[in-house]
N, C-alpha and C. Protein backbone atom coordinates (compact mmCIF):
# COMPACT_ATOMS: atom_id res chain seq x y z
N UNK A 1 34.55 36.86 -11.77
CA UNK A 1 34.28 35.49 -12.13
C UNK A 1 32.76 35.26 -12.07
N UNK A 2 32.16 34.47 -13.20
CA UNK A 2 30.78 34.32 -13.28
C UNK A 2 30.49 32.76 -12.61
N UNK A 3 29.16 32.45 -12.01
CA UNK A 3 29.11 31.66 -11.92
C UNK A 3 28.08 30.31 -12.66
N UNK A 4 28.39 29.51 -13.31
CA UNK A 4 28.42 28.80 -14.36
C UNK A 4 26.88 28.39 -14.00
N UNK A 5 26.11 28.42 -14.45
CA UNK A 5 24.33 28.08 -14.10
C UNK A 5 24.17 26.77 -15.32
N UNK A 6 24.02 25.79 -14.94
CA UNK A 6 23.43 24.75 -16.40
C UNK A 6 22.61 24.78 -16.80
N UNK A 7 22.21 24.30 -17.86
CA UNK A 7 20.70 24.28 -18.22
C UNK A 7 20.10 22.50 -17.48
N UNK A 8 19.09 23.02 -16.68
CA UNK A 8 18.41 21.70 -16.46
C UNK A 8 17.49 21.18 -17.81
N UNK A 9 17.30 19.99 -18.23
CA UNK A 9 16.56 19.81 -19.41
C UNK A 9 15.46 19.51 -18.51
N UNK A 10 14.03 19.13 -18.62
CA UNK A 10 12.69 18.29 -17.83
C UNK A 10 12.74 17.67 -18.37
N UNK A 11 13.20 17.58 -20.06
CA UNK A 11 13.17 15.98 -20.44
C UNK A 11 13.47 15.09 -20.30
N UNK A 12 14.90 15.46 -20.21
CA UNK A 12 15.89 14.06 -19.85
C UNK A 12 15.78 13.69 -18.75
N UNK A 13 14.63 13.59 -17.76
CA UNK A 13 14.93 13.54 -16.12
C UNK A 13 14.48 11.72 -16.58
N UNK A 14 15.34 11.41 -15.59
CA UNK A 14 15.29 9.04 -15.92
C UNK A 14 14.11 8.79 -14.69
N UNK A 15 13.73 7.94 -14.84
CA UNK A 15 12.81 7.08 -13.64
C UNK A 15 13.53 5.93 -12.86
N UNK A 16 13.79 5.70 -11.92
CA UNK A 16 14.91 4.84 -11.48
C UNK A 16 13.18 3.76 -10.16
N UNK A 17 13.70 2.35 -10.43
CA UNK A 17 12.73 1.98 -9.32
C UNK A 17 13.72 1.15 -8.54
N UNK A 18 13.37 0.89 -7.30
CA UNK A 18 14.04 0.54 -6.16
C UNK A 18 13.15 -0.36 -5.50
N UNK A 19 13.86 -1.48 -5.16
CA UNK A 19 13.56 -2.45 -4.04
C UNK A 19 13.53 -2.59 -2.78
N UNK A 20 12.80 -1.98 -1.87
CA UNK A 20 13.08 -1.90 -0.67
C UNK A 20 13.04 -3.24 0.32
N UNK A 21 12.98 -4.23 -0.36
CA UNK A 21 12.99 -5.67 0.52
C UNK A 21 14.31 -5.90 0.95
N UNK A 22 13.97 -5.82 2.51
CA UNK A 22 15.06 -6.15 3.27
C UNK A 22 16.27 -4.78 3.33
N UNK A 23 16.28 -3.74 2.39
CA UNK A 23 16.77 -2.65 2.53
C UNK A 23 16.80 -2.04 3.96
N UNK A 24 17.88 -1.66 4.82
CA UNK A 24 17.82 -0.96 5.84
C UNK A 24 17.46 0.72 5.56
N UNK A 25 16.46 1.43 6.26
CA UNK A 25 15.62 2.54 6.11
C UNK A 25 16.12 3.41 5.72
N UNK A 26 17.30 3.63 6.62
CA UNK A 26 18.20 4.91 6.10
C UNK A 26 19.15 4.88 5.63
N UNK A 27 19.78 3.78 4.94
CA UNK A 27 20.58 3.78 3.12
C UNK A 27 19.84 4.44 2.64
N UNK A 28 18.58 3.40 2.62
CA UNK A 28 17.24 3.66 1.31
C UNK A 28 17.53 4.77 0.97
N UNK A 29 16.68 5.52 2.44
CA UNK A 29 16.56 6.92 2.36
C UNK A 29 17.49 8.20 2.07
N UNK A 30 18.59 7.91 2.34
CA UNK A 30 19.73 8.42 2.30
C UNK A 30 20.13 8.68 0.33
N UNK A 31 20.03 7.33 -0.31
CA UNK A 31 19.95 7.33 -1.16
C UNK A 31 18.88 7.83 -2.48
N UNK A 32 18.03 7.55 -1.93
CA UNK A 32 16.72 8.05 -2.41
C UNK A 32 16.96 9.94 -2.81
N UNK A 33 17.14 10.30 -1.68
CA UNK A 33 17.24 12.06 -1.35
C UNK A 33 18.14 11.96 -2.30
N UNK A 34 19.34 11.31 -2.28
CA UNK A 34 20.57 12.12 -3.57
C UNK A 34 19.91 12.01 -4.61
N UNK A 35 19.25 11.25 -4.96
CA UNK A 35 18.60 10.84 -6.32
C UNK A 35 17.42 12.22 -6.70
N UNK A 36 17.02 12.51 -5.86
CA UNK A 36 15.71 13.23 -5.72
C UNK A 36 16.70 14.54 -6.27
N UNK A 37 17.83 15.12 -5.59
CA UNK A 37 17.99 16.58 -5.81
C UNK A 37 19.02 16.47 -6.57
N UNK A 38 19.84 15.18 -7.52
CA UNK A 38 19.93 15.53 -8.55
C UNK A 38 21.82 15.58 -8.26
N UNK A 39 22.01 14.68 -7.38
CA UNK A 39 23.83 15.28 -6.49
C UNK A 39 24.56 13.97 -7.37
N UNK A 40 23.67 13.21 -7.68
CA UNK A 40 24.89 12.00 -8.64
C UNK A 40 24.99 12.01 -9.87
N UNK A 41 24.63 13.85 -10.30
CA UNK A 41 24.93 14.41 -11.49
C UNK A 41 25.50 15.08 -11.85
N UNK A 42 26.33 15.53 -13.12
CA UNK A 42 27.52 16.45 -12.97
C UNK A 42 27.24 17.95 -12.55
N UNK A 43 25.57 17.97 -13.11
CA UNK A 43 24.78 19.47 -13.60
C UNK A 43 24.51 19.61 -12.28
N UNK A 44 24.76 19.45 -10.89
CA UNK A 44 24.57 19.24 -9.59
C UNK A 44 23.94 20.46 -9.37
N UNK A 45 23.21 21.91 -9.06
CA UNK A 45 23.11 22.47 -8.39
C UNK A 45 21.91 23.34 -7.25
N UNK A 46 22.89 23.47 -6.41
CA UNK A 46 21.90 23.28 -4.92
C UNK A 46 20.64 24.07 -5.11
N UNK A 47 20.78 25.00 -5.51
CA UNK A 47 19.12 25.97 -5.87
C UNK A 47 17.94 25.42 -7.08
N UNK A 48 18.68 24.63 -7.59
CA UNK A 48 17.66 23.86 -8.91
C UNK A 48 17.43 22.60 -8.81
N UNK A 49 16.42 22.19 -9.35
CA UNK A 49 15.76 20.83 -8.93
C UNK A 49 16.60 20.15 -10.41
N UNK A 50 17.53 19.49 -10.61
CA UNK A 50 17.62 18.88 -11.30
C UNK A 50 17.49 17.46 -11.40
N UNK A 51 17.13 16.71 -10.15
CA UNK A 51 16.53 15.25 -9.79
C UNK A 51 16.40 14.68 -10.88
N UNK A 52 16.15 13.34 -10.69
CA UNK A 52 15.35 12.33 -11.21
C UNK A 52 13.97 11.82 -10.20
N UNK A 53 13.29 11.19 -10.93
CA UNK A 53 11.91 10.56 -10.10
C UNK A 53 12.78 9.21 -9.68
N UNK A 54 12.08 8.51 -8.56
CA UNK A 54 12.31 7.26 -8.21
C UNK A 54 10.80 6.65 -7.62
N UNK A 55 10.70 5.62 -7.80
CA UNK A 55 9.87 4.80 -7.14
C UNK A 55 10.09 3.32 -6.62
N UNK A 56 9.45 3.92 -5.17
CA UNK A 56 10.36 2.31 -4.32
C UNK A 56 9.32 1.58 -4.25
N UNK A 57 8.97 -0.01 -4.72
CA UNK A 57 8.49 -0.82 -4.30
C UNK A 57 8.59 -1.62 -3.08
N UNK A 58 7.50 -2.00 -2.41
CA UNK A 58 7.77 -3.08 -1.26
C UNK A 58 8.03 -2.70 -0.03
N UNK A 59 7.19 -1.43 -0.02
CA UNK A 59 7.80 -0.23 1.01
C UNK A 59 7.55 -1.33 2.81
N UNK A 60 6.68 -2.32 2.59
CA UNK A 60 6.49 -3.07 4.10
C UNK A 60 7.15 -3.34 4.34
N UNK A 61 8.56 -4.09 3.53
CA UNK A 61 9.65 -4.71 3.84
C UNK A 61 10.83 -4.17 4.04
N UNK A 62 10.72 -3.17 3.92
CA UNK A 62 12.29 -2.31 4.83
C UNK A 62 12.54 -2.38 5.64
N UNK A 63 13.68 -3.11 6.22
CA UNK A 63 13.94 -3.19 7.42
C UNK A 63 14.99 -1.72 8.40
N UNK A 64 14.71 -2.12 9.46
CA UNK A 64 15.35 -0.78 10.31
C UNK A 64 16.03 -1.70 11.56
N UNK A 65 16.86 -0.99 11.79
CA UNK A 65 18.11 -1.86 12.67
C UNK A 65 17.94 -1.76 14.24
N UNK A 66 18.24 -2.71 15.29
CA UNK A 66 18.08 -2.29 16.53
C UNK A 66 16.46 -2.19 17.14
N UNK A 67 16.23 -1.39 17.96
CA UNK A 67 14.86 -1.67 18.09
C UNK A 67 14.03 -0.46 18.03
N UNK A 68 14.49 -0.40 16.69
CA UNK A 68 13.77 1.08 16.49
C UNK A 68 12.38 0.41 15.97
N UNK A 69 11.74 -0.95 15.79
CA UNK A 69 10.26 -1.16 15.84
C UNK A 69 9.74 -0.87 16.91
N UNK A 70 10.16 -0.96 18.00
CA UNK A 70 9.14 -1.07 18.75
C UNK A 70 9.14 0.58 19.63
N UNK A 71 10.64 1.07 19.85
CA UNK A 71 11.14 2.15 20.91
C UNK A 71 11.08 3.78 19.56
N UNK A 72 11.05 3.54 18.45
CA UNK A 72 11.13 4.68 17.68
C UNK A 72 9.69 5.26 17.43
N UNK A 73 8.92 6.56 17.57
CA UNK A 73 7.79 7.05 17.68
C UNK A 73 7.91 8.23 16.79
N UNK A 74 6.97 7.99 15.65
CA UNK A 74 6.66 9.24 14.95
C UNK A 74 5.44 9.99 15.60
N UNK A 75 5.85 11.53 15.93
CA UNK A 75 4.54 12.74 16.95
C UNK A 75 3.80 13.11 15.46
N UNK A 76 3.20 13.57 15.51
CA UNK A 76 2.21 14.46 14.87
C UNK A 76 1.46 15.12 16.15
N UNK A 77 1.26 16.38 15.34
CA UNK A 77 0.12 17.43 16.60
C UNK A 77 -0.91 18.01 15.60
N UNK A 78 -1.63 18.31 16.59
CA UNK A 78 -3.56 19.14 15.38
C UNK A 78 -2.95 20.32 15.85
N UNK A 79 -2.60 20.97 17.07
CA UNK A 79 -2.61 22.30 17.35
C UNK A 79 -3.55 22.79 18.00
N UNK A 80 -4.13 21.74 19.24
CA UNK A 80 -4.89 21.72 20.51
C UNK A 80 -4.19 21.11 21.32
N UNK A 81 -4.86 21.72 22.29
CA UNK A 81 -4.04 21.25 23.71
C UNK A 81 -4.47 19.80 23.93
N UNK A 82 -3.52 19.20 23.77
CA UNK A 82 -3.51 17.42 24.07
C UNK A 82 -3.33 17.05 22.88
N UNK A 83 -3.47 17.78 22.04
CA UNK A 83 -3.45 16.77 20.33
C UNK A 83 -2.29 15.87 20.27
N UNK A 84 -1.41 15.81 20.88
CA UNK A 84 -0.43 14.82 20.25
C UNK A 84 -0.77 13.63 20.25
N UNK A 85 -0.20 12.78 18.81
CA UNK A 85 0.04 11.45 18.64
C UNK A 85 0.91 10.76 18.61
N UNK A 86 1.02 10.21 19.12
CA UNK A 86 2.35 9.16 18.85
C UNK A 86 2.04 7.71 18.37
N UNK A 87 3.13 7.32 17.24
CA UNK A 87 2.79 6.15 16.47
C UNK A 87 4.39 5.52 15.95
N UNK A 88 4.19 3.79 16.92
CA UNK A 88 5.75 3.54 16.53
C UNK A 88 6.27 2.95 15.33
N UNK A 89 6.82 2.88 14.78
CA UNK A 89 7.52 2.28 13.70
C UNK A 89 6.36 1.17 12.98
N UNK A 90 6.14 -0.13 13.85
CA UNK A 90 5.41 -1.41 13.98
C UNK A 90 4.14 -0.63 13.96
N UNK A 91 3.31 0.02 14.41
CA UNK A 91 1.92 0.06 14.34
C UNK A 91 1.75 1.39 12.35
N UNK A 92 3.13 1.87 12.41
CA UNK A 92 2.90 2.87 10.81
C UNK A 92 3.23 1.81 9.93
N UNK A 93 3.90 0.94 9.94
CA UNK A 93 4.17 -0.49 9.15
C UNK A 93 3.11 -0.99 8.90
N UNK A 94 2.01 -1.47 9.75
CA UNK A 94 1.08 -2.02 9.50
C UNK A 94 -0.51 -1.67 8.88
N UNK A 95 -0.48 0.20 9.14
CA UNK A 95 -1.16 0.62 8.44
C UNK A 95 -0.62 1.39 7.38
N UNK A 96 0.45 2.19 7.50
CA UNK A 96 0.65 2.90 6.13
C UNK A 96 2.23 2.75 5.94
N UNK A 97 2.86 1.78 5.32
CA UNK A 97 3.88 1.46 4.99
C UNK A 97 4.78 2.42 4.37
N UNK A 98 4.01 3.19 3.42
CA UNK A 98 4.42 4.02 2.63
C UNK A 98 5.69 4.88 3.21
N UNK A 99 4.42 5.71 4.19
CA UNK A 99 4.88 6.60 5.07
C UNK A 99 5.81 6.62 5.58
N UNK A 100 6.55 5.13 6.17
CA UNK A 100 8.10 5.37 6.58
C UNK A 100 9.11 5.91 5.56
N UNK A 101 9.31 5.39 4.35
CA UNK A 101 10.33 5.71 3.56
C UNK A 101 9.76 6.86 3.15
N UNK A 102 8.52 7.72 2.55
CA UNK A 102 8.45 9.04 2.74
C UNK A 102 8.66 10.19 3.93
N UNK A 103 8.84 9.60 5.13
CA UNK A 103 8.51 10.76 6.21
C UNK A 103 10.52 10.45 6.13
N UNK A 104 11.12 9.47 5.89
CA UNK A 104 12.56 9.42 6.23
C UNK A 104 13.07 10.04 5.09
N UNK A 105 12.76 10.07 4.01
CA UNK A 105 12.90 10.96 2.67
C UNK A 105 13.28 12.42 2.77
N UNK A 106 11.85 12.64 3.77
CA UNK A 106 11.26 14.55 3.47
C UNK A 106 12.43 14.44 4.56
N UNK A 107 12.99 13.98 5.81
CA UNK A 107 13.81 14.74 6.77
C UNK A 107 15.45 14.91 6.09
N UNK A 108 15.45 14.53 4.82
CA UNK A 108 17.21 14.24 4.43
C UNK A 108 17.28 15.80 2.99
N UNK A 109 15.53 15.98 3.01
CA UNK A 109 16.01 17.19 1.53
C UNK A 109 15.55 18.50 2.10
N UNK A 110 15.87 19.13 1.49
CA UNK A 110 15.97 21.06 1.89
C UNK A 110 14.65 20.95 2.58
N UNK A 111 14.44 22.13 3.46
CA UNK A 111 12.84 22.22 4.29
C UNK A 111 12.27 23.53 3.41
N UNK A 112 12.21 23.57 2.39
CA UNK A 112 11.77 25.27 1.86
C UNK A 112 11.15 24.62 0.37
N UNK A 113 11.05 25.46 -0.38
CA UNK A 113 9.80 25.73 -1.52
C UNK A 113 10.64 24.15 -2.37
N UNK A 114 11.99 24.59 -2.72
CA UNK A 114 12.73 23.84 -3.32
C UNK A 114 11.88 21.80 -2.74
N UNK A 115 12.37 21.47 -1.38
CA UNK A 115 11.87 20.81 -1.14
C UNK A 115 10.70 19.68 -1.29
N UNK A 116 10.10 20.71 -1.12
CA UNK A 116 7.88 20.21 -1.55
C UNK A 116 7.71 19.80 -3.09
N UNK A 117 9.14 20.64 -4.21
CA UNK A 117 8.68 20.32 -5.36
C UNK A 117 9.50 18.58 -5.45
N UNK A 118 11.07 18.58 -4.89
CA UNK A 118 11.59 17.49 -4.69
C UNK A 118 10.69 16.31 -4.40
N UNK A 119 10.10 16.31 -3.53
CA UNK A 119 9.36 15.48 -2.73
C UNK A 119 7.70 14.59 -4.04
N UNK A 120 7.56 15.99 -4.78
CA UNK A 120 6.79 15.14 -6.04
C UNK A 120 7.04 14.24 -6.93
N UNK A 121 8.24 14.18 -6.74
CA UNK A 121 9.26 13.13 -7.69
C UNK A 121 9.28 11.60 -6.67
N UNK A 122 8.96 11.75 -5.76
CA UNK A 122 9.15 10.09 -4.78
C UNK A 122 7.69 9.80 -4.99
N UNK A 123 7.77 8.17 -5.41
CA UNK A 123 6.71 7.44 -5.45
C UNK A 123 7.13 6.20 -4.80
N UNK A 124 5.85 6.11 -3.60
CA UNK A 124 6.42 4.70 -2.40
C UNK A 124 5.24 4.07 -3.08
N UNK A 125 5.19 2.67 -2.67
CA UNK A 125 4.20 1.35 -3.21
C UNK A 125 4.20 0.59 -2.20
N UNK A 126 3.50 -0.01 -1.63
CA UNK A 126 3.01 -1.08 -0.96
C UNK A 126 3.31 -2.07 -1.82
N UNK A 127 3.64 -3.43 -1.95
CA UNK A 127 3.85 -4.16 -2.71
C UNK A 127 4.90 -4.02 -3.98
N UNK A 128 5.09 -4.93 -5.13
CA UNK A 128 5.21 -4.32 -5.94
C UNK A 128 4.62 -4.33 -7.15
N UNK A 129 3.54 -4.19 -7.33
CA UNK A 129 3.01 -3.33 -8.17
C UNK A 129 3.16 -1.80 -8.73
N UNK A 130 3.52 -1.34 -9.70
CA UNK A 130 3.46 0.13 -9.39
C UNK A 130 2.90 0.89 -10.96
N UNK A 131 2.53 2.11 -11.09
CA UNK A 131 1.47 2.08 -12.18
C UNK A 131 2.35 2.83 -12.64
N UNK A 132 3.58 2.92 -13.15
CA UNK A 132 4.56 3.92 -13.51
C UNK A 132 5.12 2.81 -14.92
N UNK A 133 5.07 1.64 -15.09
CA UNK A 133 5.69 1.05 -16.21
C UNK A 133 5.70 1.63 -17.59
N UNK A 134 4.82 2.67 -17.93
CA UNK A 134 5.30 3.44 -19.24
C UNK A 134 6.41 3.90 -18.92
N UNK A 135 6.49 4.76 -17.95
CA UNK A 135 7.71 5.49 -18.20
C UNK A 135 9.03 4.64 -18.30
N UNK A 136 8.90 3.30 -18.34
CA UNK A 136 10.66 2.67 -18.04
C UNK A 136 11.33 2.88 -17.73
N UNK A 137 11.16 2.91 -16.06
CA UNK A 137 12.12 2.63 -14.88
C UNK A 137 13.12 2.13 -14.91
N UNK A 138 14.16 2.64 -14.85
CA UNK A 138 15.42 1.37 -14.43
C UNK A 138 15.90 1.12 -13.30
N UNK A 139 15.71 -0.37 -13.12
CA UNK A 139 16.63 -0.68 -11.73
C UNK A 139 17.52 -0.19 -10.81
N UNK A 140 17.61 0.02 -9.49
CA UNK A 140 18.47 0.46 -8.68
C UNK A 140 18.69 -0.13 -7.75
N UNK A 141 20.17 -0.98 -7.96
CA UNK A 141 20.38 -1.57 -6.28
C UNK A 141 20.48 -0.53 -5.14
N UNK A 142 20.44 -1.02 -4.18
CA UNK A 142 21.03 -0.31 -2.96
C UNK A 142 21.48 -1.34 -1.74
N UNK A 143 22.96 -1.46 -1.74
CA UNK A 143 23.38 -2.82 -0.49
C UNK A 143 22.61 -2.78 0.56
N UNK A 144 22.32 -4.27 0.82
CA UNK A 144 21.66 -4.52 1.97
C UNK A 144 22.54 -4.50 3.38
């Protein structure tokens, strides 16, 4: 028995944009990732990037449940002794908004080569503004 390989097209890949106001983090995110590797398609498969792009507007306004503002801490390290940082939810909100729905993104898709190319397809926005309107985006709910 062979196993059936599709053809991915690059053309046909859609632009989908998303509202993150008032969205809880990890639907978003949850949702976002299927979109990214391509799983709410028939041509589904796990070794090929067959995705679509998405771009979420309004990335400040996502909300997250419980008190993960104040008690949830993203580390980063340099790779010296003492380097660690820690930064909670509320203080990455206020400077780089983005960053939540990307850093909750990258933890839901493959960790390998596949991944990093996935991950070029997410575009977060501060606001909504976003410089993608040639391509014609289409709308995407996601329940609040």
């Amino acid at each position: 028995m062979k196993t059936h390989l599709p053809k991915v097209n690059l053309d046909q890949r859609k632009w989908h944009i998303i509202d993150a106001d008032g969205v809880v983090l990890g639907r978003l995110a949850a949702k976002v990732a299927d979109i990214l590797r391509g799983k709410n398609k028939a041509v589904f498969t796990p070794h090929l990037d067959a995705g679509d792009f998405v771009v979420v507007v309004n990335a400040e306004k996502v909300r997250v449940t419980g008190k993960k503002e104040t008690d949830k801490e993203y580390m980063t390290y340099s790779g010296w002794k003492g380097g660690e940082k820690y930064t909670t939810v509320a203080q990455l909100r206020e400077k780089h908004p983005e960053m939540l729905i990307h850093r909750a993104v990258r933890g839901m898709i493959p960790k390998n080569r596949l991944g990093r190319v996935l991950l070029t397809k997410l575009k977060v926005y501060k606001g909504d503004k976003h410089p993608h309107a040639a391509q014609q985006p289409a709308a995407l709910a996601i329940a609040k």
